[in-house]
Every structure is written in structure tokens, then in C-alpha cells.
PDB file of N, CA and C in Angstrom:
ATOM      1  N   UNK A   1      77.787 118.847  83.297  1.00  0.00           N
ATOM      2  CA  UNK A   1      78.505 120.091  83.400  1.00  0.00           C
ATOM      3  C   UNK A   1      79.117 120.192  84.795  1.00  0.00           C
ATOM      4  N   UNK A   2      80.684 120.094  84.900  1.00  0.00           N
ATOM      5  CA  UNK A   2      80.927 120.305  85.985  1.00  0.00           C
ATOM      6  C   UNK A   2      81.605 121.743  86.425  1.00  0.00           C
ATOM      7  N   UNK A   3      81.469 121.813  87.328  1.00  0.00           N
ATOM      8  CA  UNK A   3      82.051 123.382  87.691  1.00  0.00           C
ATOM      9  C   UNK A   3      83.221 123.537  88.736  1.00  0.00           C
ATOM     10  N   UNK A   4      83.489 124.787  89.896  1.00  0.00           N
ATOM     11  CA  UNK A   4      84.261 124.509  90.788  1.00  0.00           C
ATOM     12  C   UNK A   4      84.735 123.730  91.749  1.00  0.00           C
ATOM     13  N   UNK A   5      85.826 123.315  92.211  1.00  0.00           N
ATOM     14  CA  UNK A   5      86.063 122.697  93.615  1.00  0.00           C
ATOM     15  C   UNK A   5      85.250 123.154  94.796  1.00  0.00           C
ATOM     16  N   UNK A   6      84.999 122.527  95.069  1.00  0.00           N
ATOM     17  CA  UNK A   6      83.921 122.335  96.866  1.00  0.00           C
ATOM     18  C   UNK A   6      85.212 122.418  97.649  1.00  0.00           C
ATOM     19  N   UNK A   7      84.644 123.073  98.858  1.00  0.00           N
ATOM     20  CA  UNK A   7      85.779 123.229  99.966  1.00  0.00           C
ATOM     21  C   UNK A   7      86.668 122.216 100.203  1.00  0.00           C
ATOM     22  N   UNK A   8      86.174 120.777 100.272  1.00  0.00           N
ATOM     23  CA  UNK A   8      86.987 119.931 100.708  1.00  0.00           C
ATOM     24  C   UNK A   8      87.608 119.191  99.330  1.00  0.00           C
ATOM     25  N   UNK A   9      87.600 119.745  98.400  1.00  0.00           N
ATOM     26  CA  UNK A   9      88.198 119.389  97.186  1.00  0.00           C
ATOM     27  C   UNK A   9      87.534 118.426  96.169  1.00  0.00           C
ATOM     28  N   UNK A  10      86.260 118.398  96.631  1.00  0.00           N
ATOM     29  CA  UNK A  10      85.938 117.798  95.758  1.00  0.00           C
ATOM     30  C   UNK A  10      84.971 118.263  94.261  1.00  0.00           C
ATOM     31  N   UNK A  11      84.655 117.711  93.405  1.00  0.00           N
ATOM     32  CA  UNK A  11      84.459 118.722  92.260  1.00  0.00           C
ATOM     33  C   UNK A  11      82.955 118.540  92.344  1.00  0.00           C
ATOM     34  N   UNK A  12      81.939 119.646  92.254  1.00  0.00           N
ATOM     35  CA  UNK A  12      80.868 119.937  91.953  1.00  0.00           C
ATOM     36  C   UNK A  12      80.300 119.311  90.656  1.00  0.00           C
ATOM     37  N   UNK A  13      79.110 118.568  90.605  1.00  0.00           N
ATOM     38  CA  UNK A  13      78.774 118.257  89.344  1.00  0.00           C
ATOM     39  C   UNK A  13      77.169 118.913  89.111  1.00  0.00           C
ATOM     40  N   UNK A  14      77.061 119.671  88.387  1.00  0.00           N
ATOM     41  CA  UNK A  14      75.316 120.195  88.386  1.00  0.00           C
ATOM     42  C   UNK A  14      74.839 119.480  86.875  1.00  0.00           C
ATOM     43  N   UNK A  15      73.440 119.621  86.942  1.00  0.00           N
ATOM     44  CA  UNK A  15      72.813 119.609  85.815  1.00  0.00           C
ATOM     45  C   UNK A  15      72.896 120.650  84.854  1.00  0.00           C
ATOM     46  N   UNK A  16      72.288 120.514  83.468  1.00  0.00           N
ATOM     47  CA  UNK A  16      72.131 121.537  82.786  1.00  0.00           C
ATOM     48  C   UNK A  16      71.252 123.172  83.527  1.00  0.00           C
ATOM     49  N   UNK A  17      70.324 122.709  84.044  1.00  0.00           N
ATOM     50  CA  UNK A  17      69.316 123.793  84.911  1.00  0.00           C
ATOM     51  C   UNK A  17      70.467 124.293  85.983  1.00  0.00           C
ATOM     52  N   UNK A  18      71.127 123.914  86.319  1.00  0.00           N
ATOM     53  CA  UNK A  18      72.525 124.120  87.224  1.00  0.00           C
ATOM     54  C   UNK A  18      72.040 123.349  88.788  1.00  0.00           C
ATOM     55  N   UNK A  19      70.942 122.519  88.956  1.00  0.00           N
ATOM     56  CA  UNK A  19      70.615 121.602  89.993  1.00  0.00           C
ATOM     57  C   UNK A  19      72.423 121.362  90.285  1.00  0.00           C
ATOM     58  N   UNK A  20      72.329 121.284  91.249  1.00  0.00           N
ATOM     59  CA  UNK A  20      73.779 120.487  92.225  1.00  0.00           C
ATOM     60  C   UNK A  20      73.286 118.826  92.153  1.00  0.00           C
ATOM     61  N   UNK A  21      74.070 117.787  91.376  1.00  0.00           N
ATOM     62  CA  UNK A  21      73.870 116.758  91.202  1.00  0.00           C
ATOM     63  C   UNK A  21      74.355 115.879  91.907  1.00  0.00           C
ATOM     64  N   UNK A  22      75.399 116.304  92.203  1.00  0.00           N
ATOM     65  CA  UNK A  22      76.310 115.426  93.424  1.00  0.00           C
ATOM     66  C   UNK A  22      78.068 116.045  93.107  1.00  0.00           C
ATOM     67  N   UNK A  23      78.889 114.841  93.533  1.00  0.00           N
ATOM     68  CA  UNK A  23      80.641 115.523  93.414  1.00  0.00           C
ATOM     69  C   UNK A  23      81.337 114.184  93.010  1.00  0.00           C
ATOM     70  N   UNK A  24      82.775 114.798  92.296  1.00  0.00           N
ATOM     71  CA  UNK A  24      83.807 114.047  92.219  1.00  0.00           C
ATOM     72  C   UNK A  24      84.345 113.977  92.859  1.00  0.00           C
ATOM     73  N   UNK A  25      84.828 112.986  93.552  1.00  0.00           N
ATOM     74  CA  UNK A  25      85.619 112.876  94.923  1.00  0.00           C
ATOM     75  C   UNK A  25      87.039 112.719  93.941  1.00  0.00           C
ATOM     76  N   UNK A  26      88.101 112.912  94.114  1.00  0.00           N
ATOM     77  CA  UNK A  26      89.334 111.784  93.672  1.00  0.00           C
ATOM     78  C   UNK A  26      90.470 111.454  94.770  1.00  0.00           C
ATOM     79  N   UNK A  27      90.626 110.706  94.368  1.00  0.00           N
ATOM     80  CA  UNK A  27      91.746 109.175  95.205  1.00  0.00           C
ATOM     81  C   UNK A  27      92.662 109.103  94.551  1.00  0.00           C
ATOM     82  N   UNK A  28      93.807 108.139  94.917  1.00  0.00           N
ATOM     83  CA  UNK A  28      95.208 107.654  94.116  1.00  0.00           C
ATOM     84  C   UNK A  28      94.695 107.011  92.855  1.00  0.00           C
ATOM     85  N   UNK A  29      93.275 106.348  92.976  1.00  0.00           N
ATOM     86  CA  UNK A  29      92.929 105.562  92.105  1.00  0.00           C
ATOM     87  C   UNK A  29      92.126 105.848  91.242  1.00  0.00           C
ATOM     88  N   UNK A  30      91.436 107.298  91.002  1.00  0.00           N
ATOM     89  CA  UNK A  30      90.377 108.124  90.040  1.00  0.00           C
ATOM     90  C   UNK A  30      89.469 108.795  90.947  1.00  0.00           C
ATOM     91  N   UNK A  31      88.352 108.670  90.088  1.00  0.00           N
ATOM     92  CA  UNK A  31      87.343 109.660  90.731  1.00  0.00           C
ATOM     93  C   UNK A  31      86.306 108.659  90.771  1.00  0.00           C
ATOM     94  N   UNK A  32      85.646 109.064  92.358  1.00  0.00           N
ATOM     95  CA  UNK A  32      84.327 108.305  92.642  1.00  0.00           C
ATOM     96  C   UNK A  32      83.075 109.371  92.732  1.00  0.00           C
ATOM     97  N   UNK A  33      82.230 108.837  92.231  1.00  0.00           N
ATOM     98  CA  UNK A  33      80.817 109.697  92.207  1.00  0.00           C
ATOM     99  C   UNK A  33      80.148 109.785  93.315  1.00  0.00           C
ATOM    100  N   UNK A  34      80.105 110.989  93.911  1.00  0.00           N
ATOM    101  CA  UNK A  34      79.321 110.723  95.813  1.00  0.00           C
ATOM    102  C   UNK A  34      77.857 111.625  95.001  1.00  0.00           C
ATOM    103  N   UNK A  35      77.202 111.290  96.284  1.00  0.00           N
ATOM    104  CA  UNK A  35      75.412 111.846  96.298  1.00  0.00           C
ATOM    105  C   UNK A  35      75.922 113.274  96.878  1.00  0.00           C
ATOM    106  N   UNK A  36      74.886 114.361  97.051  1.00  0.00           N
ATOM    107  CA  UNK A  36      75.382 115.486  97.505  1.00  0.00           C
ATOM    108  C   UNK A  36      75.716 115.954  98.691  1.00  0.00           C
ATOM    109  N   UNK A  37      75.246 114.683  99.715  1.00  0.00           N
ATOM    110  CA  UNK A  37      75.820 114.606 100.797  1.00  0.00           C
ATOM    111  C   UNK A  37      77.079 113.682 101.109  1.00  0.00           C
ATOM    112  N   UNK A  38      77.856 113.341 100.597  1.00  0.00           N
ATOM    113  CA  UNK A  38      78.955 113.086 100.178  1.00  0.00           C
ATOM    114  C   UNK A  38      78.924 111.775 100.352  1.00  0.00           C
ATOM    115  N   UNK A  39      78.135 110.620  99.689  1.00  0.00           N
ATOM    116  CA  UNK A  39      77.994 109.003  99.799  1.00  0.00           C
ATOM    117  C   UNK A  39      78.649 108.898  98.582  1.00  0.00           C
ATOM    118  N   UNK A  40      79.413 107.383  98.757  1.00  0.00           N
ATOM    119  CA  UNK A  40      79.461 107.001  97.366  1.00  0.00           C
ATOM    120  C   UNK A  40      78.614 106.342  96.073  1.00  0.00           C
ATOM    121  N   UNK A  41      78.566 106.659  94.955  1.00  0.00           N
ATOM    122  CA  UNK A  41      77.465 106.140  94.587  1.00  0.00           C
ATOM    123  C   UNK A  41      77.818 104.681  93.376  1.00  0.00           C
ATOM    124  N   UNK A  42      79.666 105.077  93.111  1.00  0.00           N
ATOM    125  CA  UNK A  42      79.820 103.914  92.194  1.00  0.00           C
ATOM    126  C   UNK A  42      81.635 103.478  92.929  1.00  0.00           C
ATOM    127  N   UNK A  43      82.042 102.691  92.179  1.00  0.00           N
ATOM    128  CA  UNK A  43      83.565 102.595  91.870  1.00  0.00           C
ATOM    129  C   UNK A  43      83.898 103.493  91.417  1.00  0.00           C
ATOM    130  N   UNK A  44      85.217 103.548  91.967  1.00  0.00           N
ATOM    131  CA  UNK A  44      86.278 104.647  91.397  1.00  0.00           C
ATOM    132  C   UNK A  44      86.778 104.300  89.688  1.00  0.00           C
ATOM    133  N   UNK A  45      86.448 105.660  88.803  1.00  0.00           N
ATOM    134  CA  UNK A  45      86.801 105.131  87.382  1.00  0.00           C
ATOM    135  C   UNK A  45      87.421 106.368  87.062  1.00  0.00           C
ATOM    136  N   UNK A  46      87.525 106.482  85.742  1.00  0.00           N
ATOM    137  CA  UNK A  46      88.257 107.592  85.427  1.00  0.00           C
ATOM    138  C   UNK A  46      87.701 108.864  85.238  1.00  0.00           C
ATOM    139  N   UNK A  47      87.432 109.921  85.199  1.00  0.00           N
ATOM    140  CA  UNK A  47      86.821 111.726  85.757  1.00  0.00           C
ATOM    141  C   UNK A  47      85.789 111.144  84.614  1.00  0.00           C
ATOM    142  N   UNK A  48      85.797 110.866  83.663  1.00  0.00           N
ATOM    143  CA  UNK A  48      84.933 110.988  82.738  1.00  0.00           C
ATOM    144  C   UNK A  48      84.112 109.772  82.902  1.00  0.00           C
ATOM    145  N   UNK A  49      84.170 109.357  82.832  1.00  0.00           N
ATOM    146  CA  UNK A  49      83.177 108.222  83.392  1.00  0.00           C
ATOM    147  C   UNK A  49      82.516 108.221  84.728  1.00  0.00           C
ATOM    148  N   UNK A  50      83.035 108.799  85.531  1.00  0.00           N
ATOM    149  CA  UNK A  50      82.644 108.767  87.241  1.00  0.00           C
ATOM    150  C   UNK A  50      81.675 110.032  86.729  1.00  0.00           C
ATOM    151  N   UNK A  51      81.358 111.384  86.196  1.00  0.00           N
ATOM    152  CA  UNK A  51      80.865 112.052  85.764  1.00  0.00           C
ATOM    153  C   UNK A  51      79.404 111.831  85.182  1.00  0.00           C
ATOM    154  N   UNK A  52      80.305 110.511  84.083  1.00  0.00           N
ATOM    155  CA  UNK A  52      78.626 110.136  83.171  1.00  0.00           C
ATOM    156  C   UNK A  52      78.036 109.130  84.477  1.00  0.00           C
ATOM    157  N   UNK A  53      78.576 108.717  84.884  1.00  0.00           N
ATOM    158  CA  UNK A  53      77.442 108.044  86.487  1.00  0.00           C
ATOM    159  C   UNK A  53      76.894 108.695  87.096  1.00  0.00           C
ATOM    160  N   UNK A  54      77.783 109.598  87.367  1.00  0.00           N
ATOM    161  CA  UNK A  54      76.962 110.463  88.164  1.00  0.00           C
ATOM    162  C   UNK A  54      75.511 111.513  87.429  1.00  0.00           C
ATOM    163  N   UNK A  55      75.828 111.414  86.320  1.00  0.00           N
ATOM    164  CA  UNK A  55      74.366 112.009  85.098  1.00  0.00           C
ATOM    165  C   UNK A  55      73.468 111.283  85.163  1.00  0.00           C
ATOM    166  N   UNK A  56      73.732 110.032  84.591  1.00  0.00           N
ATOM    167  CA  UNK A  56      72.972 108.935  84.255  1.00  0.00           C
ATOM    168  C   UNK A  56      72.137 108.701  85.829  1.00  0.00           C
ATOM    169  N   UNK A  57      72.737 108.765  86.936  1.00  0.00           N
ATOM    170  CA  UNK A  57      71.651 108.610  88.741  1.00  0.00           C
ATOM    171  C   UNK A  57      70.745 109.444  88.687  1.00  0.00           C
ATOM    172  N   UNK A  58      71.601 110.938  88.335  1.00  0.00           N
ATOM    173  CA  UNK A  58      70.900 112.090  89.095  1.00  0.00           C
ATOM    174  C   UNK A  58      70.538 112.253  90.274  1.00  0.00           C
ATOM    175  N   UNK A  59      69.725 112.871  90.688  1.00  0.00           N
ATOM    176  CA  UNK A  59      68.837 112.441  92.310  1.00  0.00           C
ATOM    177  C   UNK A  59      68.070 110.967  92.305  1.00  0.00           C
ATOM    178  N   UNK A  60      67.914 110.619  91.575  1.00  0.00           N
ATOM    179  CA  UNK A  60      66.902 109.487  91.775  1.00  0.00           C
ATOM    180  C   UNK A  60      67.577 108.573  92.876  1.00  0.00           C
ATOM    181  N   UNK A  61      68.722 108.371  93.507  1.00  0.00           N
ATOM    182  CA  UNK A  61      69.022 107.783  94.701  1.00  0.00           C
ATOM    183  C   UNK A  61      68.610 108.477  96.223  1.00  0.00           C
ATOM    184  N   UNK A  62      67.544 109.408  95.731  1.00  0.00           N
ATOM    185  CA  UNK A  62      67.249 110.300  96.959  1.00  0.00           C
ATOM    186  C   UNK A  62      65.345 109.179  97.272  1.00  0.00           C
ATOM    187  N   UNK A  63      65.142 108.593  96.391  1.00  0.00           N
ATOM    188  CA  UNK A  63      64.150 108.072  96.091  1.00  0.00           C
ATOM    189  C   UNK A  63      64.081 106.241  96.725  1.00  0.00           C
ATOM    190  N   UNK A  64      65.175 106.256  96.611  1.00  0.00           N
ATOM    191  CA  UNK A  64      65.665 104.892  97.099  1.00  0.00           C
ATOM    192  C   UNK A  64      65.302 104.112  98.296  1.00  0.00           C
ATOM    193  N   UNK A  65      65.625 102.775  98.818  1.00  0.00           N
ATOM    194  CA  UNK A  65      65.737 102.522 100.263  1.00  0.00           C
ATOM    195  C   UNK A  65      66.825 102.435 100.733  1.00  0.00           C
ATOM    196  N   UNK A  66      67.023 103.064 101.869  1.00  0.00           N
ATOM    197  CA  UNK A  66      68.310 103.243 102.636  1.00  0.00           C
ATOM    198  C   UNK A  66      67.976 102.522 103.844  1.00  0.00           C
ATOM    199  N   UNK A  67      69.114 102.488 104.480  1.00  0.00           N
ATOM    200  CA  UNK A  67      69.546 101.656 106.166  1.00  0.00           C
ATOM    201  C   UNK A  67      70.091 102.859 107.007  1.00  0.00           C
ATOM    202  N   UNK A  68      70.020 102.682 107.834  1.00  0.00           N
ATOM    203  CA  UNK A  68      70.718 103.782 108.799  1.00  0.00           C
ATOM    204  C   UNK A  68      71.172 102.985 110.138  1.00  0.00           C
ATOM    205  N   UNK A  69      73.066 102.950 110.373  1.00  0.00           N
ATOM    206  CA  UNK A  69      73.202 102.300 111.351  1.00  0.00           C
ATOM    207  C   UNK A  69      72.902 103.410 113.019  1.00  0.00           C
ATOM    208  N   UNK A  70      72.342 102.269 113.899  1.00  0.00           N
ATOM    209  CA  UNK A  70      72.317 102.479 114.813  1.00  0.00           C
ATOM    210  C   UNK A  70      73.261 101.761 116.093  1.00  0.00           C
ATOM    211  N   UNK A  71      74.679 102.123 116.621  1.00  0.00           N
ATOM    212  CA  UNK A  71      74.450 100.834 117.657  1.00  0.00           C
ATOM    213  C   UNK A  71      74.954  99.832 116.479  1.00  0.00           C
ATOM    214  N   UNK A  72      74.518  98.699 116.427  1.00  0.00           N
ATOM    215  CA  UNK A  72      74.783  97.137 115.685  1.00  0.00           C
ATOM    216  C   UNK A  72      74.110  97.127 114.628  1.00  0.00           C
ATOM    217  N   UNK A  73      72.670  97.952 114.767  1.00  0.00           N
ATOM    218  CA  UNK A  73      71.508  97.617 114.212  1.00  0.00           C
ATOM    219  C   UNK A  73      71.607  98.666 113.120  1.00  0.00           C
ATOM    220  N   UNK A  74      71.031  97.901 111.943  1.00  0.00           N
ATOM    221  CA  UNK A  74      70.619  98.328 110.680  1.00  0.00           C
ATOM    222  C   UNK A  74      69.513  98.891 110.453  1.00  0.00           C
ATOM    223  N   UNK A  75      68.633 100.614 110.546  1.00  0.00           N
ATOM    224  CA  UNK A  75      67.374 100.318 110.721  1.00  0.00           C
ATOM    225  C   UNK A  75      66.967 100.672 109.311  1.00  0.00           C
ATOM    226  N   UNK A  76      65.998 100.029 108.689  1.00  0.00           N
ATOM    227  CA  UNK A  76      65.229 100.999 107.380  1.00  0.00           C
ATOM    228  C   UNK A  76      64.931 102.440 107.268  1.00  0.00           C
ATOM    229  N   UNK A  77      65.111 103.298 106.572  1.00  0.00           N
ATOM    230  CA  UNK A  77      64.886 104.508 106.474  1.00  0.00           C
ATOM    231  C   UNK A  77      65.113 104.905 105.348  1.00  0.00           C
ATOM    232  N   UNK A  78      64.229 106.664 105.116  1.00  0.00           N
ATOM    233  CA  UNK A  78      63.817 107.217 103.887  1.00  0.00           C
ATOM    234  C   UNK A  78      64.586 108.992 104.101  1.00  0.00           C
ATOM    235  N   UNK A  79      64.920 109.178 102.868  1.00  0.00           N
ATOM    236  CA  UNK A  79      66.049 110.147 103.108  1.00  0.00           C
ATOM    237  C   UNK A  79      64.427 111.526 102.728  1.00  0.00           C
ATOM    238  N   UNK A  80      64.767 112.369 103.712  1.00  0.00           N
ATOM    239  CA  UNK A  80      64.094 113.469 103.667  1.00  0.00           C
ATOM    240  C   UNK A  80      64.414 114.470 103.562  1.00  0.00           C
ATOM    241  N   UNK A  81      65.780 114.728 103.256  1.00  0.00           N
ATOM    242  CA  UNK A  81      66.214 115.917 103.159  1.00  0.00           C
ATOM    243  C   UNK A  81      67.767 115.922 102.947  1.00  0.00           C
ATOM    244  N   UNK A  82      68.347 116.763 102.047  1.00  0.00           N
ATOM    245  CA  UNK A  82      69.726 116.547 101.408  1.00  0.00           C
ATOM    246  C   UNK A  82      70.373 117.645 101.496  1.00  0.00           C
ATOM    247  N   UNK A  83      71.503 117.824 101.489  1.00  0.00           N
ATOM    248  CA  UNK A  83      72.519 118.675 101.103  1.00  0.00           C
ATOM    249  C   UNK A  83      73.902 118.581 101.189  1.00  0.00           C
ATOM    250  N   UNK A  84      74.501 119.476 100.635  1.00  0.00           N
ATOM    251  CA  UNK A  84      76.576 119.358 100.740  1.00  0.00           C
ATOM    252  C   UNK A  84      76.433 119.128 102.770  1.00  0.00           C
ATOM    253  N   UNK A  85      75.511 120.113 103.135  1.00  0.00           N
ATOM    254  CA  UNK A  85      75.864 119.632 104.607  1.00  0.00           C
ATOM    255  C   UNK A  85      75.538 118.486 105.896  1.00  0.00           C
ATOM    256  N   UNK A  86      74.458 117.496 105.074  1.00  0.00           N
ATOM    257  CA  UNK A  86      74.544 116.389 105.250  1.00  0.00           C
ATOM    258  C   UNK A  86      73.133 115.625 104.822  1.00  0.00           C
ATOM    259  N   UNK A  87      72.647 114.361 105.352  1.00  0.00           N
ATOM    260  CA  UNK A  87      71.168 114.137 105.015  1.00  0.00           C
ATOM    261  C   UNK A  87      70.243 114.370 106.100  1.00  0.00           C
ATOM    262  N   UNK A  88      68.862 114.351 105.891  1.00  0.00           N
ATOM    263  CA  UNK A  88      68.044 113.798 107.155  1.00  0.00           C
ATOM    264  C   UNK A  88      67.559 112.615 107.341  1.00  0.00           C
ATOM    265  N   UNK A  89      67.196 111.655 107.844  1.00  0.00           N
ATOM    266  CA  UNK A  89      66.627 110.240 106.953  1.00  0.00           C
ATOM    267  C   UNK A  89      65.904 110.178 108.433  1.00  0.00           C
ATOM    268  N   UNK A  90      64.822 109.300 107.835  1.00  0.00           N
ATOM    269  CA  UNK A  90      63.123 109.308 108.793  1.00  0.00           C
ATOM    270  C   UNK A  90      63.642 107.293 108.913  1.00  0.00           C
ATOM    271  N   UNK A  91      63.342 106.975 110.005  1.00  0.00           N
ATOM    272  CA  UNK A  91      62.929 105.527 110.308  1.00  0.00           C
ATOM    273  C   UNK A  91      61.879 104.863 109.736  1.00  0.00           C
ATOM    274  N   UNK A  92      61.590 103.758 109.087  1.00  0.00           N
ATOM    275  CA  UNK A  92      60.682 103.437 109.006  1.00  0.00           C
ATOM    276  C   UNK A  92      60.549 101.972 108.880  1.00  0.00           C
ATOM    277  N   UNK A  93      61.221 101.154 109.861  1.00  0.00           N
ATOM    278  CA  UNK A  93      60.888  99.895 110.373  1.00  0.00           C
ATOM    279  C   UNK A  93      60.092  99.836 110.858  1.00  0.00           C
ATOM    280  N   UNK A  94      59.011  98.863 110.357  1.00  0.00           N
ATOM    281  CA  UNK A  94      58.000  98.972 110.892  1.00  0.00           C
ATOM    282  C   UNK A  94      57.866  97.560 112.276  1.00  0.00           C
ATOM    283  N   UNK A  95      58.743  96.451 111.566  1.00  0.00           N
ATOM    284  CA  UNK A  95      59.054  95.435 112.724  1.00  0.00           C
ATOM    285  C   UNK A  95      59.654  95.472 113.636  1.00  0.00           C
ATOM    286  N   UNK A  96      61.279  95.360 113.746  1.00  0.00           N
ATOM    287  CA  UNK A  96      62.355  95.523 114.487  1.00  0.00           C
ATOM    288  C   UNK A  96      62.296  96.798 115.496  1.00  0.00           C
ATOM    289  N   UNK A  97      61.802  97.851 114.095  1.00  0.00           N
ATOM    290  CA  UNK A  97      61.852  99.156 115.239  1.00  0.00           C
ATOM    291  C   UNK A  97      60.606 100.113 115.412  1.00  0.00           C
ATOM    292  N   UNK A  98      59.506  99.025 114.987  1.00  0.00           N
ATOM    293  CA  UNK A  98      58.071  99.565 115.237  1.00  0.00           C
ATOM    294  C   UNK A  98      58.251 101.160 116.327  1.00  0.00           C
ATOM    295  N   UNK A  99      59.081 101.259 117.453  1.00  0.00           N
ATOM    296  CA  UNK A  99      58.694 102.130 118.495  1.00  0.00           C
ATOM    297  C   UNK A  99      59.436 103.598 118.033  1.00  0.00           C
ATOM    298  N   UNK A 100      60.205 103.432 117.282  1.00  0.00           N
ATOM    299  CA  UNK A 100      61.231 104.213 116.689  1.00  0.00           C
ATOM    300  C   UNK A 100      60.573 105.078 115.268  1.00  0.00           C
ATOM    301  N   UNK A 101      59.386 104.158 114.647  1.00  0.00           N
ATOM    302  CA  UNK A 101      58.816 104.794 113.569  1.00  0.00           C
ATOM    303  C   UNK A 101      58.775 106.128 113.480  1.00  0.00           C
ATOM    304  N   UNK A 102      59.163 106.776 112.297  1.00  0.00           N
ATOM    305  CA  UNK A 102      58.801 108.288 111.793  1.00  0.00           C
ATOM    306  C   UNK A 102      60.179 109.020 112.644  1.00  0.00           C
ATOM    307  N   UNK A 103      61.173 108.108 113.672  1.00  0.00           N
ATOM    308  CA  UNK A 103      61.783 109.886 114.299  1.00  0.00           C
ATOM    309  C   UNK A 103      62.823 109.848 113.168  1.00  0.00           C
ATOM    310  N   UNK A 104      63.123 111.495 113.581  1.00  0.00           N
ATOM    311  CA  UNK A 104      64.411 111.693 112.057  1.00  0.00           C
ATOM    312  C   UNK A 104      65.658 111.934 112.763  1.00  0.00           C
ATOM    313  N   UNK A 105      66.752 111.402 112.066  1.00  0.00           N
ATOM    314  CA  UNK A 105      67.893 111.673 112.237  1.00  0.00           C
ATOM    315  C   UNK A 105      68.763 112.546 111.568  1.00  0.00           C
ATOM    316  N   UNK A 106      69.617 113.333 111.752  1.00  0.00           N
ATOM    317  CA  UNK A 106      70.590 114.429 110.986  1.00  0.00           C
ATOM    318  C   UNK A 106      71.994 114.123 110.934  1.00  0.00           C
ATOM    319  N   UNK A 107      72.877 113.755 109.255  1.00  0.00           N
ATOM    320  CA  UNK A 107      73.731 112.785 109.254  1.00  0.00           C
ATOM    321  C   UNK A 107      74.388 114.118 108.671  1.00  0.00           C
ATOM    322  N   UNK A 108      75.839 114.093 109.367  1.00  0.00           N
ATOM    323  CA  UNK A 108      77.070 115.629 108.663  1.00  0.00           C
ATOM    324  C   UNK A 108      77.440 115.015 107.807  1.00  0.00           C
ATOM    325  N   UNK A 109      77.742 115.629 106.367  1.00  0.00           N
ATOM    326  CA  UNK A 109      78.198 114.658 105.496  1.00  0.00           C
ATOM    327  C   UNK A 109      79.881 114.999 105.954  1.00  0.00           C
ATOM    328  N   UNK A 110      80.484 114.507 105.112  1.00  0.00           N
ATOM    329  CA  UNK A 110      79.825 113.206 104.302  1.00  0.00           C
ATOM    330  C   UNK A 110      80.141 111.957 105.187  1.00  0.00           C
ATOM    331  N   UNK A 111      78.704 111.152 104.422  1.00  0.00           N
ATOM    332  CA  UNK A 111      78.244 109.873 105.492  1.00  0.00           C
ATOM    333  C   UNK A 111      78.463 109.102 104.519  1.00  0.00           C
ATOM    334  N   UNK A 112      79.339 108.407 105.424  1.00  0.00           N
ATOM    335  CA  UNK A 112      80.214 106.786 104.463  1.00  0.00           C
ATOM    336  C   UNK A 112      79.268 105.671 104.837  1.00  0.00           C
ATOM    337  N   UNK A 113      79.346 104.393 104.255  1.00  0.00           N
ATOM    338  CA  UNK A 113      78.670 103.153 103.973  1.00  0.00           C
ATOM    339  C   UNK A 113      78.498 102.497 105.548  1.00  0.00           C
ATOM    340  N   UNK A 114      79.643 103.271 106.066  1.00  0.00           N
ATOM    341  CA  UNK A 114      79.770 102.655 107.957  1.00  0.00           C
ATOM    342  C   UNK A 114      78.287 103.233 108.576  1.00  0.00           C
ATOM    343  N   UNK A 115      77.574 104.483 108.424  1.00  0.00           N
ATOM    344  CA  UNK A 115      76.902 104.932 108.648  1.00  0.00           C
ATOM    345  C   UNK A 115      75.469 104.907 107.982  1.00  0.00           C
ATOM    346  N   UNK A 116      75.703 104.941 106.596  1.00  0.00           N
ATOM    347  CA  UNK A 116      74.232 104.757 105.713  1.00  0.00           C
ATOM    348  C   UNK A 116      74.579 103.956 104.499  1.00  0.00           C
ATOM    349  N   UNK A 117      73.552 102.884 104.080  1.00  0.00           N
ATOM    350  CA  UNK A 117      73.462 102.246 103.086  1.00  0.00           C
ATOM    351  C   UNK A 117      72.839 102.137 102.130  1.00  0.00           C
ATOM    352  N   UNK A 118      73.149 101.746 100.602  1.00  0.00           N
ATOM    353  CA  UNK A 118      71.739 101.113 100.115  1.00  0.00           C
ATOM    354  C   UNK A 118      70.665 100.054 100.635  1.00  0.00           C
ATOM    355  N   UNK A 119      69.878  99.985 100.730  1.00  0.00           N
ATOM    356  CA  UNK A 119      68.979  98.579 101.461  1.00  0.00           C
ATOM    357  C   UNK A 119      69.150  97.856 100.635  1.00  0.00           C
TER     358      UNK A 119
END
């Protein structure tokens, strides 16, 4: 079920319960499915399909492993907190960045692939 445009134009997608599921972004080339802090989550396809992707995820990419760039460095991290206004994500390298463990960072969305990844 999708509903109104989001400020920056992109389209709101909720669940049936009306959960905020994530957004339709669209491009010259269709619509891409972002997380609710505005990541991408697939290829750009057509509204109806970028839609059923975005159903078929749900939040469960909030569950995931993510990267968070630092600097050069790629560090591991766990997303703790979400919204249209950006994520929080906790460190949790335990090798590379053993000294860094547990601090959190606060990302404005929307945070592109330059900034946060899938692991």
C-alpha cells in the first residue's frame, strides 16, 4: 500500500498495519526501492515491481550486516536505529577496529552505498 509523496519526492511505501516500509525513489530509468533511511535496496524496475521488492524485504534489512565507511576503511557495523531522517549504526569490528567497538555513529539520510553497505 503506497501512499503520499515524501518531501523530497519520493513515494512512501507502508505496510498493511501502516508500518513505514521504506520509498520509491524514481529516476529517468524507473523506480528504485530505498530502506527508510533512504539506501537503495534493489535495481531500478518498473513502480510495480520496485514496490513488490520493497514488500517482499520489509525491515528485515534492518537485521542485516552492514559496513560503515570511515576515512578508506570499511568498518563492520549493526544498524540501531532508523528513520526518514537517517540511521544510527554501532561498530562492531572486533579485529581491525577492536578500539572503536560499540561507538555509534548518526548517518542523515539518505546514505548512499559511498557511505554504508551491505557486508
Amino acid at each position: 500500500m503506497t501512499s503520499m509523496q515524501h518531501s523530497d519526492g519520493w513515494t512512501p511505501v507502508r505496510r498493511e498495519d501502516g508500518e513505514l516500509i521504506g520509498f520509491l525513489a524514481q529516476d529517468a530509468d524507473g523506480w528504485r526501492p530505498m530502506t527508510v533511511f533512504g539506501h537503495p535496496i534493489a535495481e531500478v524496475g518498473a513502480h510495480g515491481e520496485a514496490e513488490e521488492r520493497l514488500h517482499a524485504v520489509g525491515m528485515s534489512y534492518l537485521a542485516e550486516k552492514w559496513e560503515v565507511r570511515d576515512g578508506a576503511d570499511w568498518i563492520s557495523a549493526q544498524l540501531v536505529e532508523a528513520s526518514p531522517a537517517g540511521v544510527t549504526v554501532q561498530l562492531v569490528d572486533f579485529f581491525d577496529h577492536a578500539d572503536r567497538y560499540g561507538e555509534r555513529q548518526r548517518l542523515t539520510a539518505p546514505v548512499g552505498d559511498d557511505r554504508l553497505r551491505r557486508a
